[in-house]
C-alpha atoms as a PDB file:
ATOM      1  CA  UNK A   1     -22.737 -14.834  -3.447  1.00  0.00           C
ATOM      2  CA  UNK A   2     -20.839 -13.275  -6.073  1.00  0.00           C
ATOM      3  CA  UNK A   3     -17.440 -11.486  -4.824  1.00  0.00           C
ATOM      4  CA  UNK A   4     -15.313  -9.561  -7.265  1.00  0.00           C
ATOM      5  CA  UNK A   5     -12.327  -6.977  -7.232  1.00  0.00           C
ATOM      6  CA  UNK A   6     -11.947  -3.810  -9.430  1.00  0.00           C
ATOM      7  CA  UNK A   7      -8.842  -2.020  -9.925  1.00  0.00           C
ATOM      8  CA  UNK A   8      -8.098   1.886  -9.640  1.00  0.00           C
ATOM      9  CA  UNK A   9      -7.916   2.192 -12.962  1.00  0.00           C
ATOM     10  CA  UNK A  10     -11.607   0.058 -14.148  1.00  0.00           C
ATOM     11  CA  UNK A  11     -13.054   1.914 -11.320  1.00  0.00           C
ATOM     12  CA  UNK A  12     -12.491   5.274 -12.859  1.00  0.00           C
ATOM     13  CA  UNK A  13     -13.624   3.913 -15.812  1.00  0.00           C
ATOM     14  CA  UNK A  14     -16.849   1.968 -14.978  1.00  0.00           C
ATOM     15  CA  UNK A  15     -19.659   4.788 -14.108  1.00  0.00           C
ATOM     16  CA  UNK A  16     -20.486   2.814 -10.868  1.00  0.00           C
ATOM     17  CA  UNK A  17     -21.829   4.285  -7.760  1.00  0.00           C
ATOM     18  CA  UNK A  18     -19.388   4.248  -5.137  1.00  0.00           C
ATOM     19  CA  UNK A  19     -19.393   3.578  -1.443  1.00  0.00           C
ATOM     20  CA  UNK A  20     -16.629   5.237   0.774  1.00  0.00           C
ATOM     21  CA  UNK A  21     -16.377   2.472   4.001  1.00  0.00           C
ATOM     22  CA  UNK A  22     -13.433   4.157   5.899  1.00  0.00           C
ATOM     23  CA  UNK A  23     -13.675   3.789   9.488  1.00  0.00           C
ATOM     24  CA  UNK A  24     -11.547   3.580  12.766  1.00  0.00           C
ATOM     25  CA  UNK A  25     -12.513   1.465  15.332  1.00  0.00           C
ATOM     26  CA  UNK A  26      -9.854   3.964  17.927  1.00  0.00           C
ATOM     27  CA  UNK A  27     -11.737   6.837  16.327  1.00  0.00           C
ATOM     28  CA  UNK A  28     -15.287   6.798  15.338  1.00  0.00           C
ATOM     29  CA  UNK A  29     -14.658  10.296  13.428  1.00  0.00           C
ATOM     30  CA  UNK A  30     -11.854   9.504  11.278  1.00  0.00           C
ATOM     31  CA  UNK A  31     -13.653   7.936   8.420  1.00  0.00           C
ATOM     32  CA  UNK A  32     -16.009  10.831   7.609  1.00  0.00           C
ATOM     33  CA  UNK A  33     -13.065  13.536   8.425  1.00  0.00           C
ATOM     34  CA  UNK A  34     -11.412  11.656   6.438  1.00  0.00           C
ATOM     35  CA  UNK A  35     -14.662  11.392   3.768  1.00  0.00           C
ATOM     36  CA  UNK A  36     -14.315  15.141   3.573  1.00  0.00           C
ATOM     37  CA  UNK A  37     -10.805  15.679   3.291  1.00  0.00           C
ATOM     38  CA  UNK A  38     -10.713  13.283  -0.082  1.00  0.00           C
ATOM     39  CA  UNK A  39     -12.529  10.968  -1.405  1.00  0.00           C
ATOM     40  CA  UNK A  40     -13.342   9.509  -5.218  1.00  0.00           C
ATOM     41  CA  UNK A  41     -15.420  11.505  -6.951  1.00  0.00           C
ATOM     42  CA  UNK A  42     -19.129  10.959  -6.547  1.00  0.00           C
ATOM     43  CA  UNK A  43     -18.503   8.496  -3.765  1.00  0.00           C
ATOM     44  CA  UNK A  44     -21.528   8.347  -0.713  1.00  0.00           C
ATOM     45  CA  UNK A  45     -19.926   7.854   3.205  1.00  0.00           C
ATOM     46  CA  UNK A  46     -21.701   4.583   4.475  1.00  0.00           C
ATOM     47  CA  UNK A  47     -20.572   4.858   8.403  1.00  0.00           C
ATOM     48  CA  UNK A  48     -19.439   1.106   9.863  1.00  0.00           C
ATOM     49  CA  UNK A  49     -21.588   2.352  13.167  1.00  0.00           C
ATOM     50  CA  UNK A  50     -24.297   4.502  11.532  1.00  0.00           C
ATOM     51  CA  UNK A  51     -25.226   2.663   8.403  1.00  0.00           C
ATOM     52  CA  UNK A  52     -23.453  -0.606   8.810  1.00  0.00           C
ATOM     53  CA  UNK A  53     -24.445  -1.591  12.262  1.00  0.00           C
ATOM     54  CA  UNK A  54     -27.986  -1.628  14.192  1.00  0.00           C
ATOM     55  CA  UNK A  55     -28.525  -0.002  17.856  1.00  0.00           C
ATOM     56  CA  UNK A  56     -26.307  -2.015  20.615  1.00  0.00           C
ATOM     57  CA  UNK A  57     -28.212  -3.793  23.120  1.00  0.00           C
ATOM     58  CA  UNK A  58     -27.100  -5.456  26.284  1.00  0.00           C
ATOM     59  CA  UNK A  59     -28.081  -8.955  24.083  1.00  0.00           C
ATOM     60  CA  UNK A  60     -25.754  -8.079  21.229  1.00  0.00           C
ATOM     61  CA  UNK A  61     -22.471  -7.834  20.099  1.00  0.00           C
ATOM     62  CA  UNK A  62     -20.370  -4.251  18.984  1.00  0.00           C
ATOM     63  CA  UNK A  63     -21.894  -4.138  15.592  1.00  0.00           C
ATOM     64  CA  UNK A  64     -24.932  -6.141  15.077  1.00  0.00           C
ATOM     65  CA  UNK A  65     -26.471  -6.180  11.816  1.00  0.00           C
ATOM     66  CA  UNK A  66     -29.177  -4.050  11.359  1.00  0.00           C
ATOM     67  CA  UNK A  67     -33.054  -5.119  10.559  1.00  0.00           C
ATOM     68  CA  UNK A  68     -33.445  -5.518   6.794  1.00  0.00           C
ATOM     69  CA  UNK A  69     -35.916  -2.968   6.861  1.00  0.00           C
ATOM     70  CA  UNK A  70     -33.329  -0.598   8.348  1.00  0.00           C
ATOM     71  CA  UNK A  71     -30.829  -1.680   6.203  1.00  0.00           C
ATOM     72  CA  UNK A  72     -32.533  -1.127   2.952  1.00  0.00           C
ATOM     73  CA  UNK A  73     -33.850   2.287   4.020  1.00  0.00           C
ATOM     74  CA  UNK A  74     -30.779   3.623   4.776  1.00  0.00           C
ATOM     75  CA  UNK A  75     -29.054   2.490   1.427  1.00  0.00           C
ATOM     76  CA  UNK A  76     -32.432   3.958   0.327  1.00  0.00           C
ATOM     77  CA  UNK A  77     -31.493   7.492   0.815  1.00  0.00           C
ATOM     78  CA  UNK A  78     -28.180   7.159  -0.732  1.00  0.00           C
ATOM     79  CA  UNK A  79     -30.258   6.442  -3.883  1.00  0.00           C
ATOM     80  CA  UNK A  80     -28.907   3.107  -4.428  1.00  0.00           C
ATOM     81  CA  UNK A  81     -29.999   2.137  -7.480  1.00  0.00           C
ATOM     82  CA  UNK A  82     -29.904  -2.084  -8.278  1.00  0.00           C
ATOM     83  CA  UNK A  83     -29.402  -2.155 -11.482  1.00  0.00           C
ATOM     84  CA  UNK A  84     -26.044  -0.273 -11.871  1.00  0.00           C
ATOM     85  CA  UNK A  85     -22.531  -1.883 -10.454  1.00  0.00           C
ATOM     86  CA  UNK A  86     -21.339  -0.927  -7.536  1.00  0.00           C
ATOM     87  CA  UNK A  87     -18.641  -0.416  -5.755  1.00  0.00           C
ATOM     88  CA  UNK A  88     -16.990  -0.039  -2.076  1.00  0.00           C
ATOM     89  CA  UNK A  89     -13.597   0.321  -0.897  1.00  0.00           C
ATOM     90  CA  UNK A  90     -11.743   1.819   2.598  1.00  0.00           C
ATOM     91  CA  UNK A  91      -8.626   2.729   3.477  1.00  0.00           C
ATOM     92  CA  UNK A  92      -6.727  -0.147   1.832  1.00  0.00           C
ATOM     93  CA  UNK A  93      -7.872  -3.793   3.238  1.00  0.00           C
ATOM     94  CA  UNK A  94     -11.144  -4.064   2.803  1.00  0.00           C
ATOM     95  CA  UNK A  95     -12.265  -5.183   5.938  1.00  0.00           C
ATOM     96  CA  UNK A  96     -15.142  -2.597   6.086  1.00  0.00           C
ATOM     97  CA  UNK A  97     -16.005  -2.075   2.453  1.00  0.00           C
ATOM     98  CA  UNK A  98     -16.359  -5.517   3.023  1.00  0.00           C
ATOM     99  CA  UNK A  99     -18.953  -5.567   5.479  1.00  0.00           C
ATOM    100  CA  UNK A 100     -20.283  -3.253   2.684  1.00  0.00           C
ATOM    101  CA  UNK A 101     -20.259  -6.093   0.495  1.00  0.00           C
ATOM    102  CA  UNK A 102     -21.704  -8.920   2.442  1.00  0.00           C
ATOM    103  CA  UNK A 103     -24.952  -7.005   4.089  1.00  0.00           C
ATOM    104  CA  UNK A 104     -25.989  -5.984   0.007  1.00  0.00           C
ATOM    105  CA  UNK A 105     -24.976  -9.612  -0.999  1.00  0.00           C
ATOM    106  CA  UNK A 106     -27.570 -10.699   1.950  1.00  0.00           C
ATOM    107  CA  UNK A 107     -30.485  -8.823   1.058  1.00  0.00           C
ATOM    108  CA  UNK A 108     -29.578 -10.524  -2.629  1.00  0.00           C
ATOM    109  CA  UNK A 109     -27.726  -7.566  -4.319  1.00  0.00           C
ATOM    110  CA  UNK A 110     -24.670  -9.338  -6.139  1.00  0.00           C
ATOM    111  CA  UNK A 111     -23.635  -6.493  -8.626  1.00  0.00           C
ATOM    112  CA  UNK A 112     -21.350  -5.005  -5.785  1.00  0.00           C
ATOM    113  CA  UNK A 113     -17.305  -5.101  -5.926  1.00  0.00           C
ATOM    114  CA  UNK A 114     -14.725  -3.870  -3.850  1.00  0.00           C
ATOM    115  CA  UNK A 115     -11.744  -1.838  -5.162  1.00  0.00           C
ATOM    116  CA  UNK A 116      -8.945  -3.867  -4.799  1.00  0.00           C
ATOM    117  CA  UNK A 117      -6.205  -1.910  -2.692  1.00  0.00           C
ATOM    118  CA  UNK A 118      -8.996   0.489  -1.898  1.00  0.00           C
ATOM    119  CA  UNK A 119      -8.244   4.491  -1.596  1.00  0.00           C
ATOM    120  CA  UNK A 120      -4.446   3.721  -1.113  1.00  0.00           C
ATOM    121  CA  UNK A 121      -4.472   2.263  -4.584  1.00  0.00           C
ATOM    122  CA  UNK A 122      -6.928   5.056  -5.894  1.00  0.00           C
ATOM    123  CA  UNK A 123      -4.360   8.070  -4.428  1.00  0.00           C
ATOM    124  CA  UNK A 124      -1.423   6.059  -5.502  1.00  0.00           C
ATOM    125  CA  UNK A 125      -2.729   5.913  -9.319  1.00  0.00           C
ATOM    126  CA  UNK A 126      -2.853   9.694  -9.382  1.00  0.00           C
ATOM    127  CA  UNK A 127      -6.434   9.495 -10.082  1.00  0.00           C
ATOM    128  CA  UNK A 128      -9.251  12.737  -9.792  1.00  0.00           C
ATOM    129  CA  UNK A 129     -10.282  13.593  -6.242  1.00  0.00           C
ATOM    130  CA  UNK A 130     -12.817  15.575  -4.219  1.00  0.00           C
ATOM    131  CA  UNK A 131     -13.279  17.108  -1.019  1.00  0.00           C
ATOM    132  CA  UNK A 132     -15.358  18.805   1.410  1.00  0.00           C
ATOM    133  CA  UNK A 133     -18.773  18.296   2.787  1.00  0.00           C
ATOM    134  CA  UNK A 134     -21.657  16.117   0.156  1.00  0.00           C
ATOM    135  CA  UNK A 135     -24.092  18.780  -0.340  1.00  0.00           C
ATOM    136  CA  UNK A 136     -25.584  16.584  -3.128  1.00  0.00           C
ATOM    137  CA  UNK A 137     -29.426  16.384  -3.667  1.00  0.00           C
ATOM    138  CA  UNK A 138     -30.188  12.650  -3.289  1.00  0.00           C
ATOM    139  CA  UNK A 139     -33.559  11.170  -4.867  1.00  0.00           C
ATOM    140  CA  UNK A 140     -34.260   8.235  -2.156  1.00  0.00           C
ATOM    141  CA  UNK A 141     -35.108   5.122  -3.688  1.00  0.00           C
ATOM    142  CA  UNK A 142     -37.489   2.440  -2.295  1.00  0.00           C
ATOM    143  CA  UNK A 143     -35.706  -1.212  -2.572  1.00  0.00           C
ATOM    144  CA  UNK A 144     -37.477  -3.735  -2.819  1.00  0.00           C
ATOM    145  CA  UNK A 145     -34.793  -6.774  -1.299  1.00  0.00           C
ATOM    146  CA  UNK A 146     -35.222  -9.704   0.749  1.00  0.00           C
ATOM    147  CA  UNK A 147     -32.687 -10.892   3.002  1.00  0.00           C
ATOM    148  CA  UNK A 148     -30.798 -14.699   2.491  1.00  0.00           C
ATOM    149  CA  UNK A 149     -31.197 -16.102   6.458  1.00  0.00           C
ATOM    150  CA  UNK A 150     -29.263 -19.069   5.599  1.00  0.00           C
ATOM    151  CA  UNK A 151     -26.241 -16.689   5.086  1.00  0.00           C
ATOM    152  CA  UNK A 152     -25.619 -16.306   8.683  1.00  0.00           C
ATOM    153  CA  UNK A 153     -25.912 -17.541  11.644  1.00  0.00           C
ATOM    154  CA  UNK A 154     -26.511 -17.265  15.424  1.00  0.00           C
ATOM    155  CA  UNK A 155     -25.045 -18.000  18.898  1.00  0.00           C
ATOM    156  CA  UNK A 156     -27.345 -20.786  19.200  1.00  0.00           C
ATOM    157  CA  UNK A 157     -26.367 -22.043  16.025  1.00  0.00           C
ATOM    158  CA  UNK A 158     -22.156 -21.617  16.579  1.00  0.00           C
ATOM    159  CA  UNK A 159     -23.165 -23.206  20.182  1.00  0.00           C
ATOM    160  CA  UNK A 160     -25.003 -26.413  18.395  1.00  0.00           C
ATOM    161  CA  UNK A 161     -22.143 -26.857  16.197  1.00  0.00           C
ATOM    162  CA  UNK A 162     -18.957 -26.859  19.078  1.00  0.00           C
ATOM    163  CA  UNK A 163     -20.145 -30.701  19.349  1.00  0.00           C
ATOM    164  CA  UNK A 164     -19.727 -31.402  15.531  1.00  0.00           C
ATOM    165  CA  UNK A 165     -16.179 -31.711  13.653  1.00  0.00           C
ATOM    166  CA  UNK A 166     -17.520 -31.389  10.063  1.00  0.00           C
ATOM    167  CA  UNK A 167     -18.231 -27.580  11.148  1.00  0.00           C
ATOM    168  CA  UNK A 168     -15.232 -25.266  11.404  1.00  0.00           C
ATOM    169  CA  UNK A 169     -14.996 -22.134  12.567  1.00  0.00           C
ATOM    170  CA  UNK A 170     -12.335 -19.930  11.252  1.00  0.00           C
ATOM    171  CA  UNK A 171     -11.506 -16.435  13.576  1.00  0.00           C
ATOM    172  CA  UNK A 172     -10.483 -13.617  11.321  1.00  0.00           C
ATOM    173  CA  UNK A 173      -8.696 -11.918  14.452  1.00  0.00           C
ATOM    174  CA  UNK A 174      -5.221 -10.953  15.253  1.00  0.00           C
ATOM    175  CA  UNK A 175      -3.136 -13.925  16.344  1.00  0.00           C
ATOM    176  CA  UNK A 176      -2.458 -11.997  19.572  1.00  0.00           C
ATOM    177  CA  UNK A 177      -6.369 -11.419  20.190  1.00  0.00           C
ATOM    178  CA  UNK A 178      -7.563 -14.931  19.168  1.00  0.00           C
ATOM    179  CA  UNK A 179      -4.826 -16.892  21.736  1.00  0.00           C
ATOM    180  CA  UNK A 180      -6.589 -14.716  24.521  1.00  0.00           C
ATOM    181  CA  UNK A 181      -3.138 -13.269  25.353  1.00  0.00           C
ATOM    182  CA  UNK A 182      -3.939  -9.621  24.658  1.00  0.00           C
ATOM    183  CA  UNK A 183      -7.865  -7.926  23.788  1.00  0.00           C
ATOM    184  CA  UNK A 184      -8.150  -4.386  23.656  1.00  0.00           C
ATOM    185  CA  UNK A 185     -11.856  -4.215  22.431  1.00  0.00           C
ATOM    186  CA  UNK A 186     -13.803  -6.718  24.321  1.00  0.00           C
ATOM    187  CA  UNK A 187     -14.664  -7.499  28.074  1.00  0.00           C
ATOM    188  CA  UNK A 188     -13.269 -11.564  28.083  1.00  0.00           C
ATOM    189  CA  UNK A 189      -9.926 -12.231  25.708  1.00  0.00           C
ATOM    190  CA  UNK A 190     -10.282 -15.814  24.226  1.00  0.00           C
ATOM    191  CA  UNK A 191     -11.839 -17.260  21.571  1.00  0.00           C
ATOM    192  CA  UNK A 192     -14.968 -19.654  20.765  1.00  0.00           C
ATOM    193  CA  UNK A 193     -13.633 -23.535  21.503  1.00  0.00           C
ATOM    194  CA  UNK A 194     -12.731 -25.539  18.354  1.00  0.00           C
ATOM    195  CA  UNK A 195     -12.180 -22.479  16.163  1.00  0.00           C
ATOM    196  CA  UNK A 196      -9.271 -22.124  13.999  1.00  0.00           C
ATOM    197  CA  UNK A 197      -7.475 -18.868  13.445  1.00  0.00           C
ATOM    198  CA  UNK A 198      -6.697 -17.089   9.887  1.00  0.00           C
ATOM    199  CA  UNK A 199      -6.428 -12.925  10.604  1.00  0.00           C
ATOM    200  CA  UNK A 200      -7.650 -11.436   7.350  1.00  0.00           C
ATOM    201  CA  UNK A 201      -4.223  -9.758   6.385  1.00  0.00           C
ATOM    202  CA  UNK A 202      -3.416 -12.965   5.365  1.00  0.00           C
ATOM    203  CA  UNK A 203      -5.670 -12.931   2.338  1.00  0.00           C
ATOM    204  CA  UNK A 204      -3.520 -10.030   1.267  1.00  0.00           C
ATOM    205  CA  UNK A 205       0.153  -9.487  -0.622  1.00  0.00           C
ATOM    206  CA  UNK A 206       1.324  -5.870  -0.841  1.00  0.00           C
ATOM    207  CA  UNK A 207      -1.941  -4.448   0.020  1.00  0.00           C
ATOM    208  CA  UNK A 208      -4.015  -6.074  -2.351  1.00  0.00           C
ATOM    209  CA  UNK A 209      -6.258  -9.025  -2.242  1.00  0.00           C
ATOM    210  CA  UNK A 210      -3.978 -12.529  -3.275  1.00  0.00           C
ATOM    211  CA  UNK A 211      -5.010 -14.195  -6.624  1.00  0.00           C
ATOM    212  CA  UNK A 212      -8.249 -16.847  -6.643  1.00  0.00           C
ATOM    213  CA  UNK A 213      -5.784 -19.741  -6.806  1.00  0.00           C
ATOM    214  CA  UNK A 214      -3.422 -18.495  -4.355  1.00  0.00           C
ATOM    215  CA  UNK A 215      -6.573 -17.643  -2.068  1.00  0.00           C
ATOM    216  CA  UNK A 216      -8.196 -21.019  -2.961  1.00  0.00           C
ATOM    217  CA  UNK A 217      -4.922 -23.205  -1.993  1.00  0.00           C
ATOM    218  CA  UNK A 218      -4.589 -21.670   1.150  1.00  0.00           C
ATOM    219  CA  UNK A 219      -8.104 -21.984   2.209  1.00  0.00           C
ATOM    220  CA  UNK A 220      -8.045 -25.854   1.084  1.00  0.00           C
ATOM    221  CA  UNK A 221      -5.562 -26.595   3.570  1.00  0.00           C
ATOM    222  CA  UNK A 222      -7.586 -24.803   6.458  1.00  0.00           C
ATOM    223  CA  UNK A 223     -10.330 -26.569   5.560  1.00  0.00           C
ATOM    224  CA  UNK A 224      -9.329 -30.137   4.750  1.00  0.00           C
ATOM    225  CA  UNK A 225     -12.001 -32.518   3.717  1.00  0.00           C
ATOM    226  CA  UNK A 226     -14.861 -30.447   4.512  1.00  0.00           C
ATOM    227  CA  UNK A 227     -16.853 -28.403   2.347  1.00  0.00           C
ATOM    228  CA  UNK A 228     -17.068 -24.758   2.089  1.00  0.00           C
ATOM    229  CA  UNK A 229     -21.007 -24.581   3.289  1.00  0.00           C
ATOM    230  CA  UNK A 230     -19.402 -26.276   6.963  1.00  0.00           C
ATOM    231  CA  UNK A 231     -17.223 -23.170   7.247  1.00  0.00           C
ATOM    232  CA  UNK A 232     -18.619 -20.426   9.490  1.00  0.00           C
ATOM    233  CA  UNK A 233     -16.785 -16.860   9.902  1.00  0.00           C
ATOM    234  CA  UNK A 234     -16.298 -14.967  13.261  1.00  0.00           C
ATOM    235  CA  UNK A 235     -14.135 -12.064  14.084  1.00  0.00           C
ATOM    236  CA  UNK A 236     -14.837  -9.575  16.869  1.00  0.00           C
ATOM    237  CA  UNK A 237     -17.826  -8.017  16.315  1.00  0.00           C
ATOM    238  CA  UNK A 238     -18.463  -9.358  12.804  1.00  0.00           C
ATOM    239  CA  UNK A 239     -16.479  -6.966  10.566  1.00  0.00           C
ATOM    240  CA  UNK A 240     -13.332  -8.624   9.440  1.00  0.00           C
ATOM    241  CA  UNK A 241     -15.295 -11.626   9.737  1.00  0.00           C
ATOM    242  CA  UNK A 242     -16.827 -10.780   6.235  1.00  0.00           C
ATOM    243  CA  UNK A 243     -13.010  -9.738   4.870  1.00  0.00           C
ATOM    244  CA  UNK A 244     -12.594 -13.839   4.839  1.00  0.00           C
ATOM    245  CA  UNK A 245     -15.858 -15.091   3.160  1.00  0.00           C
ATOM    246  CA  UNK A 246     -15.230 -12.847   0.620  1.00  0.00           C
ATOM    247  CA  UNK A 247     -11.775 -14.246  -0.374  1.00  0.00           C
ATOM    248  CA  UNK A 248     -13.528 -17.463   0.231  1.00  0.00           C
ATOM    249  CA  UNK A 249     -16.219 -16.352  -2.273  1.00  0.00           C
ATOM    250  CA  UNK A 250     -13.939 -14.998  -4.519  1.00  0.00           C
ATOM    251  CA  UNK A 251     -11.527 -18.345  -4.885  1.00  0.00           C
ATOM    252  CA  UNK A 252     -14.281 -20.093  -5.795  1.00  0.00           C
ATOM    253  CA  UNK A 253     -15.144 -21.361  -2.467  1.00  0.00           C
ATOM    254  CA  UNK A 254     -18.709 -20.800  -2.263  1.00  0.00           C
ATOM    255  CA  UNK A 255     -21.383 -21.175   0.859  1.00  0.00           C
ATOM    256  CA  UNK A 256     -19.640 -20.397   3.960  1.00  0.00           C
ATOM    257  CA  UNK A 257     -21.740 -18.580   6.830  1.00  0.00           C
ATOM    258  CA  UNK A 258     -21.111 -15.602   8.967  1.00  0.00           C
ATOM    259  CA  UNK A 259     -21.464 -15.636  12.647  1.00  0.00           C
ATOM    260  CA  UNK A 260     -22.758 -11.667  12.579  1.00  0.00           C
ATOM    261  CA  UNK A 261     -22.405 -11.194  16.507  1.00  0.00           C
ATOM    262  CA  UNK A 262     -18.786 -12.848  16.923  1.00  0.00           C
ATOM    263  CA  UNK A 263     -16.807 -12.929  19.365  1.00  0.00           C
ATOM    264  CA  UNK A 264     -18.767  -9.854  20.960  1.00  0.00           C
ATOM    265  CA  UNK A 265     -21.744 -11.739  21.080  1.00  0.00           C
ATOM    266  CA  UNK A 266     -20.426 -14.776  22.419  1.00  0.00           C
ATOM    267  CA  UNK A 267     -19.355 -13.191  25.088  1.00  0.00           C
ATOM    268  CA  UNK A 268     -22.531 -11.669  26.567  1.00  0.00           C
ATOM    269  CA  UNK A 269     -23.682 -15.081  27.533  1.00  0.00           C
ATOM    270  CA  UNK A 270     -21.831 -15.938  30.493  1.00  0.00           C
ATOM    271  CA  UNK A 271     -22.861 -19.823  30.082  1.00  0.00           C
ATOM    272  CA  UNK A 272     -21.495 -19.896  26.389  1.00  0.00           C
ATOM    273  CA  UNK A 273     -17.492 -21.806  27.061  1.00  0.00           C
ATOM    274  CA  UNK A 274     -14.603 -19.833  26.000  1.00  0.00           C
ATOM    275  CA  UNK A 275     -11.213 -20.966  25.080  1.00  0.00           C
ATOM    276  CA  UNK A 276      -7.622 -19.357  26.189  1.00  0.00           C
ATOM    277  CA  UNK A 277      -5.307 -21.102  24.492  1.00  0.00           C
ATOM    278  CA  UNK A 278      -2.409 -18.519  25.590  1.00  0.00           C
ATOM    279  CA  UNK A 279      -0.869 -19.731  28.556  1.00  0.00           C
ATOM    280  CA  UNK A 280       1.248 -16.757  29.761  1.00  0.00           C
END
């Protein structure tokens, strides 16, 4: 997988097509209000629970990924177009645009960036905006993408892999959530047995991603003497998940898998073990 950054400035410079990913989980409005209040120009919405997610089940997690099929149409009538770059960014981490990133990367797209700093950085640049409804006339177009299955994985993979210490599991969720001490989102606080913790924020200085080196160091130490192909991601619901593999990607790390479903998943399986390491 190829992960890159973009600045403000090369953005507004690089005739890419541009994905807005804004989205709040306490609000499931807020990104597109906030879409059509101001946005870069030219810039398509792609909704974390309209576009990026496929229909909740009582088997799944909060956002499982959709079918390829689904996926592909849907990008399909933004008229996402292959062979042009392309670029995603949200309010300022990255966390959804890079969700963005990692379910193109799948299907094998790797001409997709994210803006580093995302709209913060755009706004605070002084750069050209627009507002109001897209009342654009989109051309669809038909993609023809397969999707990489050995870039995720499954409960009954993560389950297989509690018994094995060259796989690690590393929990892009708040300190607070991961310990089981507080969880605001999900029905059981905790976290899957064995895993490590690294939020995503920490792959970030001053609201922009840390350099490869920086990123790489840190990582190192997390992951000691195995290699990155061992590492698998898991967040909540598989969101912020993808906000570490691609400052994994991007220092240079390359292989490590994402656990789509998460913590969210996990869950629904009452047999699956769960660990609280907060003791109150």
């Amino acid at each position: 997988m190829q992960a890159s950054l973009v600045s403000a400035l090369q953005l507004s410079e690089l005739g890419a097509q541009v994905f807005d990913c804004r989205f709040s989980l306490a609000d499931r409005d807020a990104g597109r209000a906030a879409f059509e209040g101001r946005r870069i120009p030219g810039a398509h919405y792609a909704d974390l629970e309209r576009d990026l997610s496929g229909p909740i089940r009582a088997d799944t997690g909060r956002h499982p990924l959709p079918t390829p099929d689904l996926w592909l149409k849907r990008m399909g009538r933004y008229g996402l177009r292959t062979d042009t770059p392309i670029v995603a960014y949200d309010d300022g981490a990255g966390v959804f645009a890079a969700r963005f990133w990692w379910m193109l990367s799948w299907m094998g797209c790797e001409q997709v960036s994210l803006l580093d700093g995302g709209f913060h950085q755009w706004t605070k640049a002084g750069l050209p905006m627009e507002a109001g409804e897209d009342r654009r006339k989109i051309t669809p177009t038909a993609l023809m993408l397969d999707a990489d299955s050995a870039l995720q994985v499954d409960a009954g993979a993560v389950h297989n892999a509690l018994d094995s210490d060259a796989t690690l599991i590393v929990d892009a969720r708040e300190a607070i959530r991961f310990s089981g001490e507080q969880e605001p989102l999900d029905r059981k606080a905790g976290c899957i047995p064995g895993s490590v913790n690294r939020h995503f924020a920490q792959n970030l200085s001053q609201g922009v991603f840390k350099s490869a080196d920086e990123l790489k160091s840190e990582f190192a130490l997390l992951l000691g003497d195995r290699d990155p192909t061992e590492v698998i991601h898991s967040c909540g619901s598989g969101v912020t998940a993808c906000h570490n593999l691609f400052a994994m990607e991007y220092a240079g790390l390359h292989g490590s898998r994402l656990y789509s479903g998460s913590w969210s998943d996990w869950i629904v399986d009452p047999a699956r073990p769960i660990e609280v390491q907060y003791a109150g």
